[in-house]
N, C-alpha and C. Protein backbone atom coordinates (compact mmCIF):
# COMPACT_ATOMS: atom_id res chain seq x y z
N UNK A 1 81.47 123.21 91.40
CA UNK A 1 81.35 122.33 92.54
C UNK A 1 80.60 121.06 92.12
N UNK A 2 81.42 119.73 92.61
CA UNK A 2 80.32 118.24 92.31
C UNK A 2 79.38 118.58 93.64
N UNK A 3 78.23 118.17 93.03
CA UNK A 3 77.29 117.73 93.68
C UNK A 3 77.13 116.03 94.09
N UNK A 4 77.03 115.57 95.43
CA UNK A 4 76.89 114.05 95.77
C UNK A 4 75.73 113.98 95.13
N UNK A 5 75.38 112.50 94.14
CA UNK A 5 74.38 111.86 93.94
C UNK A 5 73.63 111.84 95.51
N UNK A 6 71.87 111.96 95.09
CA UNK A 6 71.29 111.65 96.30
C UNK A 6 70.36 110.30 95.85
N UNK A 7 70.31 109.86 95.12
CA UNK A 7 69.79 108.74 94.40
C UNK A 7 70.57 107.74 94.20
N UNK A 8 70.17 106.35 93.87
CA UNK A 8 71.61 105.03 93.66
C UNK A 8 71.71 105.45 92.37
N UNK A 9 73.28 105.02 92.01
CA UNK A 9 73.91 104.98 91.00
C UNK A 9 73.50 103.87 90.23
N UNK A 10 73.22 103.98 89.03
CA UNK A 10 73.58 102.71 87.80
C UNK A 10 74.93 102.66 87.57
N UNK A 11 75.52 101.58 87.49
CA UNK A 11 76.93 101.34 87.00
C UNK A 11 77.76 102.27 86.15
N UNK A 12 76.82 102.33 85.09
CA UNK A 12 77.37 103.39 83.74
C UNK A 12 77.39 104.57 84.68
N UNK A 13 75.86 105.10 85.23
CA UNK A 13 76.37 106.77 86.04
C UNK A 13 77.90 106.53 86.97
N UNK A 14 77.82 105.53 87.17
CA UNK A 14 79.14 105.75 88.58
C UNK A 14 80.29 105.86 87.75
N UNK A 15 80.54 105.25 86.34
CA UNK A 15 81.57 105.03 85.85
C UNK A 15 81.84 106.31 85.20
N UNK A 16 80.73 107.51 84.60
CA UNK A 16 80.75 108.41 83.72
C UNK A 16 81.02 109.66 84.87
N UNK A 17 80.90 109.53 86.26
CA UNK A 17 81.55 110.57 86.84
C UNK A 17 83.25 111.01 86.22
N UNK A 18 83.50 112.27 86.63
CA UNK A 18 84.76 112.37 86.18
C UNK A 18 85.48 112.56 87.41
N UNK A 19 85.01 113.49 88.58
CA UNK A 19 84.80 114.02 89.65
C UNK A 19 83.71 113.88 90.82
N UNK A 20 83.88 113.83 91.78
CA UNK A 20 83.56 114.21 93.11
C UNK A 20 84.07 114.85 94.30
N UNK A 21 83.67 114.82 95.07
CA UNK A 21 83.88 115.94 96.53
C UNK A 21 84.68 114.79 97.02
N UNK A 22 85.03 113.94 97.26
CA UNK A 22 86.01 112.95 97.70
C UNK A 22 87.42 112.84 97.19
N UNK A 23 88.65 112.55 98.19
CA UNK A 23 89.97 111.97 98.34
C UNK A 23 89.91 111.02 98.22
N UNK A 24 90.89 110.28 97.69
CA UNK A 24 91.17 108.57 98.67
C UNK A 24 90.11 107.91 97.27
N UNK A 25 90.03 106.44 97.86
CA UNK A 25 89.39 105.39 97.29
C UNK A 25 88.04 105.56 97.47
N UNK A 26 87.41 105.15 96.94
CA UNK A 26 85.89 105.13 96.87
C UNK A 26 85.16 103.52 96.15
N UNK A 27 84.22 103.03 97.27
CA UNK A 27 83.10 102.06 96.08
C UNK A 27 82.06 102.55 96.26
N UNK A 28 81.35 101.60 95.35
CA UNK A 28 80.07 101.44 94.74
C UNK A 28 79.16 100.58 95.99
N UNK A 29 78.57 100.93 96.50
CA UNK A 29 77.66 99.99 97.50
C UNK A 29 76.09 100.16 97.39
N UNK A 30 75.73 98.92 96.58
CA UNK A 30 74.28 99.10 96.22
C UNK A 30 73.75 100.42 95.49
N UNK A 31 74.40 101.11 94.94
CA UNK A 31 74.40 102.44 94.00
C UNK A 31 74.48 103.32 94.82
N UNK A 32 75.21 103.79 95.81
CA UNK A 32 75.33 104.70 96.73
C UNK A 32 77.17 104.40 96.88
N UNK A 33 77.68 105.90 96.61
CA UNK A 33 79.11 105.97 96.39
C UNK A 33 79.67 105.84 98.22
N UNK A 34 80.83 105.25 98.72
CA UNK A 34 81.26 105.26 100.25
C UNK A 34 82.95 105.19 99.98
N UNK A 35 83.20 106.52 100.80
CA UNK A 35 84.19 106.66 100.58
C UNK A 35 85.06 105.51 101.52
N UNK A 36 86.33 104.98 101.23
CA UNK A 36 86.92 103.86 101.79
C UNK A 36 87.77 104.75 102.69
N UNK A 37 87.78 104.28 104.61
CA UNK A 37 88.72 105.11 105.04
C UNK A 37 90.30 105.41 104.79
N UNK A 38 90.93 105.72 105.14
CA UNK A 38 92.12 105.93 105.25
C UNK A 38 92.89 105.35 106.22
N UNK A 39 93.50 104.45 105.44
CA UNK A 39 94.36 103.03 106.10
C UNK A 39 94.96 103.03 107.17
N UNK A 40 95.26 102.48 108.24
CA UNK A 40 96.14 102.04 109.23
C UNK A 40 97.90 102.11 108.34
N UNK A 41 98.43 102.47 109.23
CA UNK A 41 100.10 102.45 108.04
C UNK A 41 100.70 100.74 108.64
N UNK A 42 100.05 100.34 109.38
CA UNK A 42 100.25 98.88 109.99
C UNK A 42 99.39 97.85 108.05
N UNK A 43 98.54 98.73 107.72
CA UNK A 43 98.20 98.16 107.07
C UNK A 43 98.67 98.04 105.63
N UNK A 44 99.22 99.29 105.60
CA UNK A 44 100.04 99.93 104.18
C UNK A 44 101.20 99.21 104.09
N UNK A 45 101.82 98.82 104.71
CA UNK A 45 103.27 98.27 104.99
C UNK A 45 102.60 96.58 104.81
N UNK A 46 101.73 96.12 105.33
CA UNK A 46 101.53 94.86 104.89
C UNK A 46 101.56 94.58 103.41
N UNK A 47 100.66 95.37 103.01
CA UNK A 47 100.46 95.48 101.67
C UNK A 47 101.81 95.38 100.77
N UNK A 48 102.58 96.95 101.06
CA UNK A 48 103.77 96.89 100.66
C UNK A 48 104.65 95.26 100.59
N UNK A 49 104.71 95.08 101.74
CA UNK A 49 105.40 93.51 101.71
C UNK A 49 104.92 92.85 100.43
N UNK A 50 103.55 92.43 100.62
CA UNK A 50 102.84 91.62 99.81
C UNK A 50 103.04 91.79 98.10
N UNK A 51 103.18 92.74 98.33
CA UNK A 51 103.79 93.33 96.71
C UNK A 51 104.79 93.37 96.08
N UNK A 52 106.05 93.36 97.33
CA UNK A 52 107.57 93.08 97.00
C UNK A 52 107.50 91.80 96.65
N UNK A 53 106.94 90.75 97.30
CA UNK A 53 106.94 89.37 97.48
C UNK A 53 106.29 89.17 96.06
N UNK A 54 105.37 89.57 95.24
CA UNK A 54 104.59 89.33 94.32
C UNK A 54 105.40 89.50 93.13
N UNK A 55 106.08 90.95 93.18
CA UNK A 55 106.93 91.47 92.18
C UNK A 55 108.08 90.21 92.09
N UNK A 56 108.79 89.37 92.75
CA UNK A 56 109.94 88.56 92.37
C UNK A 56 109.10 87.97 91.33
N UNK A 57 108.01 87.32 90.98
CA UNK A 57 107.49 86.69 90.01
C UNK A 57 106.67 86.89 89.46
N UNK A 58 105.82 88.04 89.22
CA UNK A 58 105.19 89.13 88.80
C UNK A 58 105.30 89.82 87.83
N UNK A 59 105.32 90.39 86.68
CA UNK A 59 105.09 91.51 86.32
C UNK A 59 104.50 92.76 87.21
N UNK A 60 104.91 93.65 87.11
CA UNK A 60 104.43 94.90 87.92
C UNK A 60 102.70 95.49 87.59
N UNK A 61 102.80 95.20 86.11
CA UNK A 61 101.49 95.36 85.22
C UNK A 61 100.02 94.17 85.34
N UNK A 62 100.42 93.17 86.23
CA UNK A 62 99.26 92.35 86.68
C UNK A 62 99.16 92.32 88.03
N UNK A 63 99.61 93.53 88.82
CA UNK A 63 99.83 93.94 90.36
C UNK A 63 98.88 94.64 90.77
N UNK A 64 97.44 95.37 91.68
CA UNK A 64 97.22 96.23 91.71
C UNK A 64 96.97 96.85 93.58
N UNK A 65 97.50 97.78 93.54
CA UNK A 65 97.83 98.59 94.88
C UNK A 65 96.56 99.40 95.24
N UNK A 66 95.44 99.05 94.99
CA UNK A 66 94.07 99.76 95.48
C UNK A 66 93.85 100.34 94.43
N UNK A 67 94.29 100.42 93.30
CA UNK A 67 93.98 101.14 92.30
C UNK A 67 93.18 100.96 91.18
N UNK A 68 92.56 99.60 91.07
CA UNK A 68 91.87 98.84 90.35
C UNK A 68 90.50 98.43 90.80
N UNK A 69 89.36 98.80 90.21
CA UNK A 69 88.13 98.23 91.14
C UNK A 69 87.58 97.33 90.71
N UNK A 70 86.36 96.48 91.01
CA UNK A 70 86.41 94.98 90.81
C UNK A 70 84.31 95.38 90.23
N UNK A 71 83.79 95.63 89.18
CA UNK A 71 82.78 95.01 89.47
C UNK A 71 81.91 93.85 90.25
N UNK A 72 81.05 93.94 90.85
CA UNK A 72 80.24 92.60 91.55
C UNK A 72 78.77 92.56 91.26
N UNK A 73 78.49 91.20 90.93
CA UNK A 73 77.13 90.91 90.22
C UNK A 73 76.46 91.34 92.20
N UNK A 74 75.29 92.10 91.65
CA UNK A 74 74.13 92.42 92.95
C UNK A 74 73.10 93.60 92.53
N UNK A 75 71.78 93.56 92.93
CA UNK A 75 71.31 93.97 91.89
C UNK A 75 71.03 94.79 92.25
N UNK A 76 71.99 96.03 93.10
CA UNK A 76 72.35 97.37 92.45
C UNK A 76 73.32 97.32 92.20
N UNK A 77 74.01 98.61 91.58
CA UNK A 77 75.45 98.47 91.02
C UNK A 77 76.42 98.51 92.15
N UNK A 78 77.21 97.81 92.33
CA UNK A 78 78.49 97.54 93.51
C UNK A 78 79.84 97.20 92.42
N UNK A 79 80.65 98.19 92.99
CA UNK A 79 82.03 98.19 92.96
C UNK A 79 83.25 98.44 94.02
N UNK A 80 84.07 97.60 94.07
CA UNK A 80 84.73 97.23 95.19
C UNK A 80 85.87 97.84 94.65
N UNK A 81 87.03 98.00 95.97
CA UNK A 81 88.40 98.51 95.52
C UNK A 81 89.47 97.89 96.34
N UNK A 82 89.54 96.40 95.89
CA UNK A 82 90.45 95.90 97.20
C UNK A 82 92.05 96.45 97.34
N UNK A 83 92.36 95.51 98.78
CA UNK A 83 93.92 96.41 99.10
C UNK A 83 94.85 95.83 97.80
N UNK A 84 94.82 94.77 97.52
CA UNK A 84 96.08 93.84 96.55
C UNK A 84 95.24 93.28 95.95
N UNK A 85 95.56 93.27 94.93
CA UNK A 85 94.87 92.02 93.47
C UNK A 85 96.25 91.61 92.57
N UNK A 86 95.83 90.31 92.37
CA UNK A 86 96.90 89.88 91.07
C UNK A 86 95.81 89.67 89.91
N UNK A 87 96.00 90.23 88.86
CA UNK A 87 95.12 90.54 88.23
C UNK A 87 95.02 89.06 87.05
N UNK A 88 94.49 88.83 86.15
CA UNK A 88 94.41 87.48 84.99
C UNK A 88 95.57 88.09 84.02
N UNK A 89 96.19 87.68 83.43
CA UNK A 89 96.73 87.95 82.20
C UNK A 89 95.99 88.58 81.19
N UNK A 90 95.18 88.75 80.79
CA UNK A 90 94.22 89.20 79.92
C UNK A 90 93.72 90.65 80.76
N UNK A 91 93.31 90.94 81.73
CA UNK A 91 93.37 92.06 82.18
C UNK A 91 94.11 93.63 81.95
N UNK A 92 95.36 92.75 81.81
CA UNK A 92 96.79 94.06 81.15
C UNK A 92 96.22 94.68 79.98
N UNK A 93 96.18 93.96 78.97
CA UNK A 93 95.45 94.96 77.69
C UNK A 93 94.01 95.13 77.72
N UNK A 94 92.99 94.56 78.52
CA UNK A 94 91.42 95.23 78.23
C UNK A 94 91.74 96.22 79.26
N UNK A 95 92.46 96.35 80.13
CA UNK A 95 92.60 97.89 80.73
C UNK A 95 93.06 99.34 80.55
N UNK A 96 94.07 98.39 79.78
CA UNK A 96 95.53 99.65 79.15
C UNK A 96 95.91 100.76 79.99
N UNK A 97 95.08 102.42 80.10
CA UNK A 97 96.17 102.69 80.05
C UNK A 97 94.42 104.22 81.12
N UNK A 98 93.45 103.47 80.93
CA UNK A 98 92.61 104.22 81.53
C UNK A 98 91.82 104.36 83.02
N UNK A 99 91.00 104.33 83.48
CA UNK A 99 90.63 103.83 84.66
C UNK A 99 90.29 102.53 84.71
N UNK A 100 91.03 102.20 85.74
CA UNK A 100 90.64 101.03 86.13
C UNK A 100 89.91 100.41 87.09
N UNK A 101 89.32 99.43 85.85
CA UNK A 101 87.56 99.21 86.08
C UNK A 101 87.78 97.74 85.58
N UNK A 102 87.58 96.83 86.53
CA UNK A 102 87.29 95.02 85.97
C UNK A 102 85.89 95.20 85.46
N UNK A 103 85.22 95.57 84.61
CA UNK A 103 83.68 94.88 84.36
C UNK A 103 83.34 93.71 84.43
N UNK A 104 81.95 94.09 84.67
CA UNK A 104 81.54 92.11 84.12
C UNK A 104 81.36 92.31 82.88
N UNK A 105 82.13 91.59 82.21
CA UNK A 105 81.85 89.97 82.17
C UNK A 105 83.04 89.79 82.04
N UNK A 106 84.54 90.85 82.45
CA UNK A 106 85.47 90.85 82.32
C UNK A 106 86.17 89.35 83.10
N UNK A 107 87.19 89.13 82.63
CA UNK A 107 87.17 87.44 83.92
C UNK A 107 87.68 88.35 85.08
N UNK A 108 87.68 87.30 86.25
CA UNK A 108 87.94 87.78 87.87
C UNK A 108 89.18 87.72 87.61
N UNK A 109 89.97 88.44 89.03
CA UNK A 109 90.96 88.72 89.34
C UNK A 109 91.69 87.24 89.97
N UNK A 110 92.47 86.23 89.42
CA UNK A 110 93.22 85.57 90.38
C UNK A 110 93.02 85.76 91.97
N UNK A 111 93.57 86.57 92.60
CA UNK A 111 93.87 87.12 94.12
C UNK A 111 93.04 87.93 94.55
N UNK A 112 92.28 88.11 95.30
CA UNK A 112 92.26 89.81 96.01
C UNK A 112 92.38 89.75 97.33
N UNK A 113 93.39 90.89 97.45
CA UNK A 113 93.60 90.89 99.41
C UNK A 113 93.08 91.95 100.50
N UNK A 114 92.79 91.13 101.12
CA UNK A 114 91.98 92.84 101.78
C UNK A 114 92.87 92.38 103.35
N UNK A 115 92.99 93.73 103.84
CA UNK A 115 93.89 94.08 105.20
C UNK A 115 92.83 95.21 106.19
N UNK A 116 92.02 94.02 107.46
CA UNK A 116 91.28 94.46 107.85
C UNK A 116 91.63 95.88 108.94
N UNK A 117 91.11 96.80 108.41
CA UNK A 117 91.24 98.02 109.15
C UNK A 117 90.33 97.88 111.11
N UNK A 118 90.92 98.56 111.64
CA UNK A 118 90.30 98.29 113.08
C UNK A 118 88.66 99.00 113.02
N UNK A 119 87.76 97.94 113.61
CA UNK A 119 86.45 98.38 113.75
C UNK A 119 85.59 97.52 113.11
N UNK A 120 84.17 97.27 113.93
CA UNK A 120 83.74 96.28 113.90
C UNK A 120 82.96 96.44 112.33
N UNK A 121 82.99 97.28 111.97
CA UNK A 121 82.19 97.68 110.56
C UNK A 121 82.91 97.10 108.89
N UNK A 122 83.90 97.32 109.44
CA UNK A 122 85.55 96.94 108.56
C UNK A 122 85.49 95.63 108.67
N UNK A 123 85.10 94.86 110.16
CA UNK A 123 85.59 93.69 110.29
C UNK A 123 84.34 93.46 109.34
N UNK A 124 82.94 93.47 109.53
CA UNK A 124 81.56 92.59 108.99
C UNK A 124 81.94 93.08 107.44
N UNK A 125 82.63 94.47 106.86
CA UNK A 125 82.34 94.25 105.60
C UNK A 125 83.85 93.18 104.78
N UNK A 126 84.57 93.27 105.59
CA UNK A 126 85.81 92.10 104.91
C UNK A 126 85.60 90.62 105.09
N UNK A 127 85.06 90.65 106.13
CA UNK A 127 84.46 89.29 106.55
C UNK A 127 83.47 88.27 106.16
N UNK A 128 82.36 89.32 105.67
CA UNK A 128 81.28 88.98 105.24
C UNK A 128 80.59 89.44 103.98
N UNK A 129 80.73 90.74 104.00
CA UNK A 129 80.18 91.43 102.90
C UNK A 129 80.96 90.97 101.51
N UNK A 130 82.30 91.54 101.32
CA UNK A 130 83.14 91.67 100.89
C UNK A 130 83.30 89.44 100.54
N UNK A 131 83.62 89.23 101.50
CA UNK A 131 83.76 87.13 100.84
C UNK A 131 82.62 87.13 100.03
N UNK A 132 81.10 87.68 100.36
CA UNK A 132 80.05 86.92 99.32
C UNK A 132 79.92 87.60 97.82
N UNK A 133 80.83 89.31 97.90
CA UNK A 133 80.57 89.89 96.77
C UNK A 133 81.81 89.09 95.80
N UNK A 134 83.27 88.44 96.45
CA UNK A 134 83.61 88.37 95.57
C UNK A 134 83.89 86.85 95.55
N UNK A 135 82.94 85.86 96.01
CA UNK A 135 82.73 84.52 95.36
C UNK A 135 81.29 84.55 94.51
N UNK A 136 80.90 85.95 94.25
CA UNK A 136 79.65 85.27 93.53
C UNK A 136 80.46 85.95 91.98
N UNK A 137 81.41 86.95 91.76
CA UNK A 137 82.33 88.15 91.06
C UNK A 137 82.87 86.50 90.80
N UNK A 138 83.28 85.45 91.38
CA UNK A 138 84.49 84.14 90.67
C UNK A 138 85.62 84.58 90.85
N UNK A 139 85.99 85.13 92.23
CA UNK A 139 87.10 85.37 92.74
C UNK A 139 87.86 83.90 92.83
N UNK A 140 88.81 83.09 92.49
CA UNK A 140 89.47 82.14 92.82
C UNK A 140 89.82 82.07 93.85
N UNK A 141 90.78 83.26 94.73
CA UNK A 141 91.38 83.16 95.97
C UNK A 141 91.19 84.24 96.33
N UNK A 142 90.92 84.56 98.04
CA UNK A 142 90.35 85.82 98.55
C UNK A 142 91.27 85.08 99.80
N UNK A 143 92.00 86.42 100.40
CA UNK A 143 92.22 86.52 101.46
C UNK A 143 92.01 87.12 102.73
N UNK A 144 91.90 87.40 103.75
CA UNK A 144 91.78 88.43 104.61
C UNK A 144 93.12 88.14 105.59
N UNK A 145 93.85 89.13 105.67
CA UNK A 145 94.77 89.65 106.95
C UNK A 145 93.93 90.43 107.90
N UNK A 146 94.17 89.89 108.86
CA UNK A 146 93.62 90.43 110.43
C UNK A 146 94.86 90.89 111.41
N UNK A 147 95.57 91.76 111.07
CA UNK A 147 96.46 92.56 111.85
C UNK A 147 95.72 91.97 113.43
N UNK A 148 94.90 92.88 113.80
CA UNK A 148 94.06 92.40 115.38
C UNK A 148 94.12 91.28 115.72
N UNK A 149 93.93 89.86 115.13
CA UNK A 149 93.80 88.69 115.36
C UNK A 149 94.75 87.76 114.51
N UNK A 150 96.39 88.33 114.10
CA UNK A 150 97.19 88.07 113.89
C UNK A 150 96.91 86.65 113.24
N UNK A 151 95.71 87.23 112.45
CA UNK A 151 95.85 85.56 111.18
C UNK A 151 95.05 86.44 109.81
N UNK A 152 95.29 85.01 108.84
CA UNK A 152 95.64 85.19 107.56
C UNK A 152 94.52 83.93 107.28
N UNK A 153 93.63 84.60 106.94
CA UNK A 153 91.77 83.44 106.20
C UNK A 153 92.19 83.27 104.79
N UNK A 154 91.87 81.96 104.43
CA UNK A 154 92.22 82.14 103.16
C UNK A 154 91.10 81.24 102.62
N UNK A 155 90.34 81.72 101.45
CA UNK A 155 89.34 81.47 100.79
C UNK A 155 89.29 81.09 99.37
N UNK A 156 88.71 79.52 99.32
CA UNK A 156 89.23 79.46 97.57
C UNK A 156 87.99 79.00 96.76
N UNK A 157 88.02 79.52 95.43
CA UNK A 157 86.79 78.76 94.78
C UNK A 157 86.01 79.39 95.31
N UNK A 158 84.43 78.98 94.59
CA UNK A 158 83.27 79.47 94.53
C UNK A 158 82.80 78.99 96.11
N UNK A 159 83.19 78.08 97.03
CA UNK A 159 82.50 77.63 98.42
C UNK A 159 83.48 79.03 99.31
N UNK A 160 84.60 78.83 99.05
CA UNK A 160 85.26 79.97 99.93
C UNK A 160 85.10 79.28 101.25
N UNK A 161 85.78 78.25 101.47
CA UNK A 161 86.03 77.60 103.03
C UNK A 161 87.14 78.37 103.48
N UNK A 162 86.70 78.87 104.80
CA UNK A 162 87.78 79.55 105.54
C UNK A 162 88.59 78.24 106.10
N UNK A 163 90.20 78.98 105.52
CA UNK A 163 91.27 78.30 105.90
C UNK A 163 92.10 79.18 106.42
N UNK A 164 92.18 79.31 108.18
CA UNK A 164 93.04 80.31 109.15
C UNK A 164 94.53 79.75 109.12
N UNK A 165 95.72 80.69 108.79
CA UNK A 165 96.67 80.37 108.86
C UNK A 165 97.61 81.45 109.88
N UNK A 166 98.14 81.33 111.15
CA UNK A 166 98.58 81.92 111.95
C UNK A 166 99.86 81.78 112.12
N UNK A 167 101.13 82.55 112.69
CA UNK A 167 102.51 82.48 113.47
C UNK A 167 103.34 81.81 112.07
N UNK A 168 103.94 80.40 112.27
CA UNK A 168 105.11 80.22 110.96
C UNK A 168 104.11 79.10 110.45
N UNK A 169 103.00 79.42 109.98
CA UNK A 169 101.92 78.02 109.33
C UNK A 169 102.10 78.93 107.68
N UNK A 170 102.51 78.04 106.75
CA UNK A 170 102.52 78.74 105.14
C UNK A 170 101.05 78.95 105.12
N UNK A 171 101.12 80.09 104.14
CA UNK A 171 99.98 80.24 102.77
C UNK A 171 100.47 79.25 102.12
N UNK A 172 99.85 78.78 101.41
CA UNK A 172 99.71 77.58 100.14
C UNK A 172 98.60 78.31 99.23
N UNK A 173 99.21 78.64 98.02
CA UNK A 173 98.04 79.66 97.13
C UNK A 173 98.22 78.78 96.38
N UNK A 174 96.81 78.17 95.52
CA UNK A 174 96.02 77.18 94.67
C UNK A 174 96.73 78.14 93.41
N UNK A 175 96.65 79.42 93.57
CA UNK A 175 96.33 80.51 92.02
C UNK A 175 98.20 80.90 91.94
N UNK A 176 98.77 81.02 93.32
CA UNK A 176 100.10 81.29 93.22
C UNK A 176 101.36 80.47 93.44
N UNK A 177 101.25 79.43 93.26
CA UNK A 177 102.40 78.41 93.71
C UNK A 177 103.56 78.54 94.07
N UNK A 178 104.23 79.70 93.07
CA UNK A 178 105.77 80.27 93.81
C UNK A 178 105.69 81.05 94.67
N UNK A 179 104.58 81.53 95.58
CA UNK A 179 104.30 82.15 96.35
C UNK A 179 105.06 81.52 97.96
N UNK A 180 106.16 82.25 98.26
CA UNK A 180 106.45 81.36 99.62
C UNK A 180 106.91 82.16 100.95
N UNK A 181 105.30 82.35 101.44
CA UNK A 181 105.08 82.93 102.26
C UNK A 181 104.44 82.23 103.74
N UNK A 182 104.69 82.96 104.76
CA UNK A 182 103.92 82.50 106.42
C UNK A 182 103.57 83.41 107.14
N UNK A 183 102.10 83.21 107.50
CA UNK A 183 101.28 84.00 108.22
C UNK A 183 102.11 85.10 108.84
N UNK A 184 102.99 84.65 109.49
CA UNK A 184 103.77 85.90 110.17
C UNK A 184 104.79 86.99 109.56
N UNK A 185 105.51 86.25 108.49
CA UNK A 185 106.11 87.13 107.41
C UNK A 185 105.23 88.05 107.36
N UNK A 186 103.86 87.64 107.06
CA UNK A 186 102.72 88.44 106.85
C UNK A 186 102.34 90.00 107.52
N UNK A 187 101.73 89.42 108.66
CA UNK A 187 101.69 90.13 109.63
C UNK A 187 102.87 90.62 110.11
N UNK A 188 103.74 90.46 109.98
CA UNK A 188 105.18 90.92 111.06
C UNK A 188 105.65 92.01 110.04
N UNK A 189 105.81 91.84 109.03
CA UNK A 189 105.89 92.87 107.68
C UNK A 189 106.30 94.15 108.37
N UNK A 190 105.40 94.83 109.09
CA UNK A 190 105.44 96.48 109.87
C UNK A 190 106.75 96.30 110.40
N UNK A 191 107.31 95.27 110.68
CA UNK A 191 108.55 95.14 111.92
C UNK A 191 109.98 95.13 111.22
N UNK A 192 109.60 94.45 110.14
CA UNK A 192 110.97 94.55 109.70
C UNK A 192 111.79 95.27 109.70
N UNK A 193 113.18 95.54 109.16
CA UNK A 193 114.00 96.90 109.03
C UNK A 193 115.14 96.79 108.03
């Protein structure tokens, strides 16, 4: 049987687990492990979209589907697990073929997308928590989808000025240029058929 840490994690302990009592995704929050809930399928299907759309110009291998976690400079150990990342080019081989783990001083991820789950806890950590861990990490572009409030924040650079894009208003991605997408493609994603 794992036993839960009752103490914060150092980075290296969180990384040298092999196992725990947990399903699903998991971060690092201030050295204390939190398991990530279990998605809205309103939210899974966004995602999905977002990934078909990525793959036309993509490699599949600089894609990641929650499966990749992001170190963040804070001075306990924090590791994040966003919904979508487009990862750097250089990422593909310092990862290969093991868990995947961005370290620092690894470079940031191009993209990361997060798809806010319902609840006000979800909302403060995508909103807030989550924008300052990964503009201080040198996230280039951070997004948030708000299923609830049927818009699409988009955050660039180290200031991360929220830029709301709603209904048929494009994304314009600084990091993705052939990217040709609108807020509602976005959001509407669940509807298609």
């Amino acid at each position: 049987m794992v036993q839960v840490p009752v103490q914060p994690l150092t980075a290296e302990e969180y990384l040298r687990l092999k196992s725990w009592p947990y399903e699903g995704r998991l971060e690092l929050e201030d050295g204390y492990i939190r398991e990530v809930p279990t998605e809205e399928r309103i939210n899974t299907l966004i995602e999905l979209f977002l990934i078909a759309e990525l793959l036309k110009f993509l490699p599949v291998q600089r894609l990641s589907l929650g499966q990749v976690e992001v170190e963040v400079p804070a001075a306990k150990a924090r590791f994040r697990n966003p919904d979508v990342m487009v990862l750097h080019p250089d990422h593909v081989s310092l990862l290969g073929n093991g868990r995947g783990t961005l370290r620092l001083p690894m470079p940031p991820p191009l993209l990361v997308v997060e798809v806010v789950s319902p609840g006000i806890d979800n909302e403060k950590r995508d909103y807030q928590d989550k924008r300052k861990d990964y503009a201080a990490r040198g996230i280039l572009e951070y997004w948030i989808v708000d299923p609830a409030k049927q818009s699409v924040s988009r955050w660039v650079g180290g200031e991360y000025e929220d830029e709301v894009k709603t209904g048929p208003e494009r994304i314009v991605s600084s990091v993705l240029p052939q990217l040709d997408l609108s807020a509602q493609d976005l959001l509407q994603a669940h509807r298609s058929v």
